[in-house]
C-alpha atoms as a PDB file:
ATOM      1  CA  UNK A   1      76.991  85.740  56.816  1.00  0.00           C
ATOM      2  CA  UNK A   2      76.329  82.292  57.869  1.00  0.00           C
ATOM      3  CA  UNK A   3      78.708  80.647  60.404  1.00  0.00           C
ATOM      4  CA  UNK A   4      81.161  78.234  59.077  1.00  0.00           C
ATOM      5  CA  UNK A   5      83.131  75.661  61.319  1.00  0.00           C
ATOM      6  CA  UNK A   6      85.222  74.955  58.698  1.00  0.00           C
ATOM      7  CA  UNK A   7      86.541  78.436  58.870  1.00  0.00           C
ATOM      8  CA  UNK A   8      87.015  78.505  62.875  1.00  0.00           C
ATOM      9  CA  UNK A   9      90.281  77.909  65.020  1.00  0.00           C
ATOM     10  CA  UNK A  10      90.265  76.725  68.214  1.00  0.00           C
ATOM     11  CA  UNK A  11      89.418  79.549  70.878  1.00  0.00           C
ATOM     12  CA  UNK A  12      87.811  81.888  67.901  1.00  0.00           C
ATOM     13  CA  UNK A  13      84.312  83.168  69.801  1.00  0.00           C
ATOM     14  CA  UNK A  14      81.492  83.705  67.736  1.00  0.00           C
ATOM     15  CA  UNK A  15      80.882  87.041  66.305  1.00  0.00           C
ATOM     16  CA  UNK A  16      81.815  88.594  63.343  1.00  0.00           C
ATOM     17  CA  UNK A  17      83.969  85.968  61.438  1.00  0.00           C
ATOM     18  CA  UNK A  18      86.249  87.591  58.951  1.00  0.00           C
ATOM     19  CA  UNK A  19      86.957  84.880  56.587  1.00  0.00           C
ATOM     20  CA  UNK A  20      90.461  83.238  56.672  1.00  0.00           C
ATOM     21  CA  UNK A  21      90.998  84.489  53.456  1.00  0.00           C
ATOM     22  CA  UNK A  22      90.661  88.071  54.513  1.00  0.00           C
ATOM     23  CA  UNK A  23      93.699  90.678  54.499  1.00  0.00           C
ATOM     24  CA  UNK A  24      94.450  92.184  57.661  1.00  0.00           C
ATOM     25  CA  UNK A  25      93.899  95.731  58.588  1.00  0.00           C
ATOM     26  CA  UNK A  26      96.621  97.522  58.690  1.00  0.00           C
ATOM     27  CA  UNK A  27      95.304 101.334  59.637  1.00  0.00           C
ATOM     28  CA  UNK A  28      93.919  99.503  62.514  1.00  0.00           C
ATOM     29  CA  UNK A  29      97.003  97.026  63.238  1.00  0.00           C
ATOM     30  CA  UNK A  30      99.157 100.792  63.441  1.00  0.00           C
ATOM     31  CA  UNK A  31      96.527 102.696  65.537  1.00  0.00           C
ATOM     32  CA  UNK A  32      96.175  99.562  67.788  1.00  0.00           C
ATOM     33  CA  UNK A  33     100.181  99.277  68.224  1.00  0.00           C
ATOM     34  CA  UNK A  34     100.274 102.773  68.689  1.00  0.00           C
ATOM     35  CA  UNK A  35      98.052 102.598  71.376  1.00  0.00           C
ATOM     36  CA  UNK A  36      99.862  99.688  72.886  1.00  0.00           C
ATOM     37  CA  UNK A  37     103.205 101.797  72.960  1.00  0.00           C
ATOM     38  CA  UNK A  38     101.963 105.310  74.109  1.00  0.00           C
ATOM     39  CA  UNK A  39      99.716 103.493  77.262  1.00  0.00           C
ATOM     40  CA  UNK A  40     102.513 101.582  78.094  1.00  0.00           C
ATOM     41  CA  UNK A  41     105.015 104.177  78.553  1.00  0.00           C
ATOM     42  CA  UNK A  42     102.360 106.672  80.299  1.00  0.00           C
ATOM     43  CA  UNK A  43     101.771 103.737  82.835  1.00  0.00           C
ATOM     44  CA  UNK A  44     105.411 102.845  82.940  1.00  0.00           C
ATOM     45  CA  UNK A  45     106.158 107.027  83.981  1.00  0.00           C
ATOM     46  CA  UNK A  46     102.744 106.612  86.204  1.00  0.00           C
ATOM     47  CA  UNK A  47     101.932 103.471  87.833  1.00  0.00           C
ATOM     48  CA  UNK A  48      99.663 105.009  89.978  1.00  0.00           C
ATOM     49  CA  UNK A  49      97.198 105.429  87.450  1.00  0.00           C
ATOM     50  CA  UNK A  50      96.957 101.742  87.498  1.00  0.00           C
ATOM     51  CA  UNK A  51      94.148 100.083  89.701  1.00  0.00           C
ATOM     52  CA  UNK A  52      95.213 100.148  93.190  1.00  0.00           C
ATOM     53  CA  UNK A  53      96.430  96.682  93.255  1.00  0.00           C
ATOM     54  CA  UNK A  54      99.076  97.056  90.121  1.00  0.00           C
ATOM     55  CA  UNK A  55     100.057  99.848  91.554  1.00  0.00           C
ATOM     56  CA  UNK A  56     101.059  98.082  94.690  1.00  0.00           C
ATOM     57  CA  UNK A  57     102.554  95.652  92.785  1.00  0.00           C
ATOM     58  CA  UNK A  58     104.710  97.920  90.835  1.00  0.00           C
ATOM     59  CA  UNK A  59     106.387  98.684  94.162  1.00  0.00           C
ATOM     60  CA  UNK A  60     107.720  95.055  94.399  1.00  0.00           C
ATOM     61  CA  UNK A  61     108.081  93.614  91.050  1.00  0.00           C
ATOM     62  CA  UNK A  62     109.489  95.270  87.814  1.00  0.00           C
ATOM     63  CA  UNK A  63     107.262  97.729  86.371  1.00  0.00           C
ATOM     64  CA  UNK A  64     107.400  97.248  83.296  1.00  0.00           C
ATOM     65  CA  UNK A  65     106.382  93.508  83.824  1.00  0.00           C
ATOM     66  CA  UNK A  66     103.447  94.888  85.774  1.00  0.00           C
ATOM     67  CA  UNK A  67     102.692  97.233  83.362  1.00  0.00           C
ATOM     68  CA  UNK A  68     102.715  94.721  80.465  1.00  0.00           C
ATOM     69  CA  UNK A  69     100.416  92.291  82.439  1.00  0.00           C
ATOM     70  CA  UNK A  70      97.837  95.278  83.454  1.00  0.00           C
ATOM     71  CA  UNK A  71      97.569  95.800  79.555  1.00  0.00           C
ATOM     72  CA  UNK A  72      97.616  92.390  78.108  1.00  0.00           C
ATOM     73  CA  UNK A  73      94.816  92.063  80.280  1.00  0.00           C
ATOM     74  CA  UNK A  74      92.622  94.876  78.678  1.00  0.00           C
ATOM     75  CA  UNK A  75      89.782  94.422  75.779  1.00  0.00           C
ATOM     76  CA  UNK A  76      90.482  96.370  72.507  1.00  0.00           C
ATOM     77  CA  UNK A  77      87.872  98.614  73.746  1.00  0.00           C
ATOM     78  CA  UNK A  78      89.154  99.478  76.785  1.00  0.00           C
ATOM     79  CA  UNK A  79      92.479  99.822  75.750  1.00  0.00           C
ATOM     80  CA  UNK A  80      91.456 102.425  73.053  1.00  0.00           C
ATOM     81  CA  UNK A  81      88.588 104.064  75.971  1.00  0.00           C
ATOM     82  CA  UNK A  82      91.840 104.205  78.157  1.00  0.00           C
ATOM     83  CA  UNK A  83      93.933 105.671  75.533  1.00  0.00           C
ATOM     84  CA  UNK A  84      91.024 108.543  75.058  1.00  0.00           C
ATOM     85  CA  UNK A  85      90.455 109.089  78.323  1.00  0.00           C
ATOM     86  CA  UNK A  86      94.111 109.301  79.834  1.00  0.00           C
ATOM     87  CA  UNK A  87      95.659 110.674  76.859  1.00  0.00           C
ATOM     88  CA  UNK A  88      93.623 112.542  74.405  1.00  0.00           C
ATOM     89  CA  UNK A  89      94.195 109.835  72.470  1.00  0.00           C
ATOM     90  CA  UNK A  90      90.791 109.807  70.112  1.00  0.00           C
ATOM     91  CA  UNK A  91      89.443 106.293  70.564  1.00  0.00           C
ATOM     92  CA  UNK A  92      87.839 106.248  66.740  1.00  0.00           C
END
């Protein structure tokens, strides 16, 4: 599929371009949400499973704002991987 620039926002990165037309995914919308919610509360109920510097953090600031901030920073990938590895979660 040939790139269009008609069909990019600003801040899209070049890769596969679903056109603007396309529907959303909603089996992966729920698993990704779902993944969202059960990693957040197992890092809310065990900041120490953080890296050693949100963990720290979590000492001093709210935890779930820590928490939130760990995870916002995390690829799709590595949220899912996480998910797997932590949880059972299966990551496909």
């Amino acid at each position: 599929m040939p790139i269009r620039p008609d069909r990019l926002n600003y801040g899209d990165t070049i890769g596969v371009i679903a056109p603007a037309s396309a529907p959303p995914d909603l089996k992966n919308i729920d698993r990704s949400v779902a993944a969202l919610d059960a990693l957040f509360s197992f890092y809310l109920e065990h900041p120490e499973r953080m890296p050693r510097q949100h963990a720290e953090l979590a000492l001093r600031q709210p935890r779930h704002r820590v928490v939130c901030d760990y995870i916002a920073g995390m690829t799709d990938h590595f949220l899912l991987r996480q998910c797997h590895d932590l949880l059972g979660i299966p990551a496909a």
